[in-house]
C-alpha atoms as a PDB file:
ATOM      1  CA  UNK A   1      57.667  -4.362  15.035  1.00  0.00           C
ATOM      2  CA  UNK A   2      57.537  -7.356  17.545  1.00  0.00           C
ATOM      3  CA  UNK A   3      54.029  -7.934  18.255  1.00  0.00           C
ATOM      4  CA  UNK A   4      53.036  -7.221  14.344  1.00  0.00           C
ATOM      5  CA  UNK A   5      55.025 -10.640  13.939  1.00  0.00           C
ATOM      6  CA  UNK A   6      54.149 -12.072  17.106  1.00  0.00           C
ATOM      7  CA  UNK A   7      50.166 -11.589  15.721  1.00  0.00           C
ATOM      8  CA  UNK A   8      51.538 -13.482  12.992  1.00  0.00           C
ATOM      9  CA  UNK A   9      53.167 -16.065  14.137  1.00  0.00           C
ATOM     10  CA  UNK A  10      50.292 -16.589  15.880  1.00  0.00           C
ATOM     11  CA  UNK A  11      47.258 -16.799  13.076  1.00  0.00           C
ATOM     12  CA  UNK A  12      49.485 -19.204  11.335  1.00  0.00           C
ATOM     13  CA  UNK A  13      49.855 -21.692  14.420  1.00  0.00           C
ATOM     14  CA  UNK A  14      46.097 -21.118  14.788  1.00  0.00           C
ATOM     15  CA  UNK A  15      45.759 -22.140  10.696  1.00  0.00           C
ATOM     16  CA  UNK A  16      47.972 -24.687  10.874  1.00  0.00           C
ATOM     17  CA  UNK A  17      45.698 -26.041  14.096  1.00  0.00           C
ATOM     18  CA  UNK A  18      42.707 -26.072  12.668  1.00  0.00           C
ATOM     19  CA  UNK A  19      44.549 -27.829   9.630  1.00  0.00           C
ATOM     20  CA  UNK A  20      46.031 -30.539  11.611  1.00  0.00           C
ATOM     21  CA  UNK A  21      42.212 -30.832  13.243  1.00  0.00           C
ATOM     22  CA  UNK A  22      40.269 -30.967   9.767  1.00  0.00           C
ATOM     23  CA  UNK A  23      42.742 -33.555   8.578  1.00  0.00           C
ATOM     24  CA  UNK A  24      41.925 -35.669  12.054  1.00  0.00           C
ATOM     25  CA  UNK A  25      37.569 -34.976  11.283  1.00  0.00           C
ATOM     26  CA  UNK A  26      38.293 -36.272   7.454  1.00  0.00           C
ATOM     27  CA  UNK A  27      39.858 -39.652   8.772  1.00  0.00           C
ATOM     28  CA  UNK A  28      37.097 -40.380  11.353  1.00  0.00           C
ATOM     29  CA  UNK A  29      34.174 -39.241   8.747  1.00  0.00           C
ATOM     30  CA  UNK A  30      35.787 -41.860   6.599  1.00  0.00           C
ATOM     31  CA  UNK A  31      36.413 -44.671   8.901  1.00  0.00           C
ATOM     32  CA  UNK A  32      32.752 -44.049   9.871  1.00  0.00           C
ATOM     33  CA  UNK A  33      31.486 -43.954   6.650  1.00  0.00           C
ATOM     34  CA  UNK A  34      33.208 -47.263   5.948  1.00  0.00           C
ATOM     35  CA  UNK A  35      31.078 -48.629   9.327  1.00  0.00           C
ATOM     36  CA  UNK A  36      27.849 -47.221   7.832  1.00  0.00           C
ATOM     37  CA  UNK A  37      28.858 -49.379   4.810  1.00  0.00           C
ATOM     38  CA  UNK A  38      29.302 -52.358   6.224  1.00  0.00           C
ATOM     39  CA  UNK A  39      25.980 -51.734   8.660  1.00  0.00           C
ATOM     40  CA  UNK A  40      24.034 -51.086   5.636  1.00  0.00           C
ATOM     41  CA  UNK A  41      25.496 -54.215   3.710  1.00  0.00           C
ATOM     42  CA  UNK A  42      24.909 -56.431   6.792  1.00  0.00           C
ATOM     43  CA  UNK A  43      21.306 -55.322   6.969  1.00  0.00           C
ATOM     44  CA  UNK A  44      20.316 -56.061   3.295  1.00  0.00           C
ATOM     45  CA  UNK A  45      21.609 -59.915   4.179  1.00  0.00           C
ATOM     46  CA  UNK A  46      19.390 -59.752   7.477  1.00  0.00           C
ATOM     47  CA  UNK A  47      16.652 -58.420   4.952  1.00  0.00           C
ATOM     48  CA  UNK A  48      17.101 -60.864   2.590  1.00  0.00           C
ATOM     49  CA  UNK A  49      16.990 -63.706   4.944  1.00  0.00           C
ATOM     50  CA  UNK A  50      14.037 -62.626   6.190  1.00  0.00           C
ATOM     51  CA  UNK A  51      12.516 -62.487   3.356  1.00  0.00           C
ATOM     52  CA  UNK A  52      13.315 -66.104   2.325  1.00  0.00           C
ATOM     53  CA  UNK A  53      12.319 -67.408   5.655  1.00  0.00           C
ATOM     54  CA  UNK A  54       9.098 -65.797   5.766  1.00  0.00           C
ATOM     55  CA  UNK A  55       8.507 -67.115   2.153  1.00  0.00           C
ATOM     56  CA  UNK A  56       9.150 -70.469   3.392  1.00  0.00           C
ATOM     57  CA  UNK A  57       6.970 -70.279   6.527  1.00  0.00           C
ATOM     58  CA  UNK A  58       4.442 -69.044   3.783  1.00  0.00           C
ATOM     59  CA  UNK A  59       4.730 -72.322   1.969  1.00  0.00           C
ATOM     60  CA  UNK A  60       4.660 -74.263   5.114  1.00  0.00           C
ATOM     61  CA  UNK A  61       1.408 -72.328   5.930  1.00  0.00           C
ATOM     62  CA  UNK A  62      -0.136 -73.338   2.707  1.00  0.00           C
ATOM     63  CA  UNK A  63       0.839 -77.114   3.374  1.00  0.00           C
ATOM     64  CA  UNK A  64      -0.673 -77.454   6.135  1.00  0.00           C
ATOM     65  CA  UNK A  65      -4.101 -75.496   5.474  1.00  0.00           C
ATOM     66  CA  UNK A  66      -6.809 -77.465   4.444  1.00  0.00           C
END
């Protein structure tokens, strides 16, 4: 009768493991998906500045063209 409880003693520690492990992977997935958010937000602003400066170097162009 010992090692039927010792067997399950020992799926539940390995449960309550891989519990304790998928709780650690959630936090990081959504710490990193709060970094991709950020990345992705700070990019459109790069992309829009861009854009505005190479539609003022257009005008510039045009100025200057005979």
């Amino acid at each position: 009768m010992l090692w039927p409880m010792f067997a399950i003693a020992l799926g539940f520690l390995g449960v309550a493991v891989l519990a304790v492990l998928a709780v650690r992977v959630h936090v990081e997935v959504r710490r990193l998906s709060g970094q991709v958010a950020q990345a992705s937000r700070r990019i459109s602003e790069a992309s829009g500045d861009l854009e505005r400066a190479s539609v003022d170097l257009a005008r510039a162009g045009h100025a200057v063209r005979p």
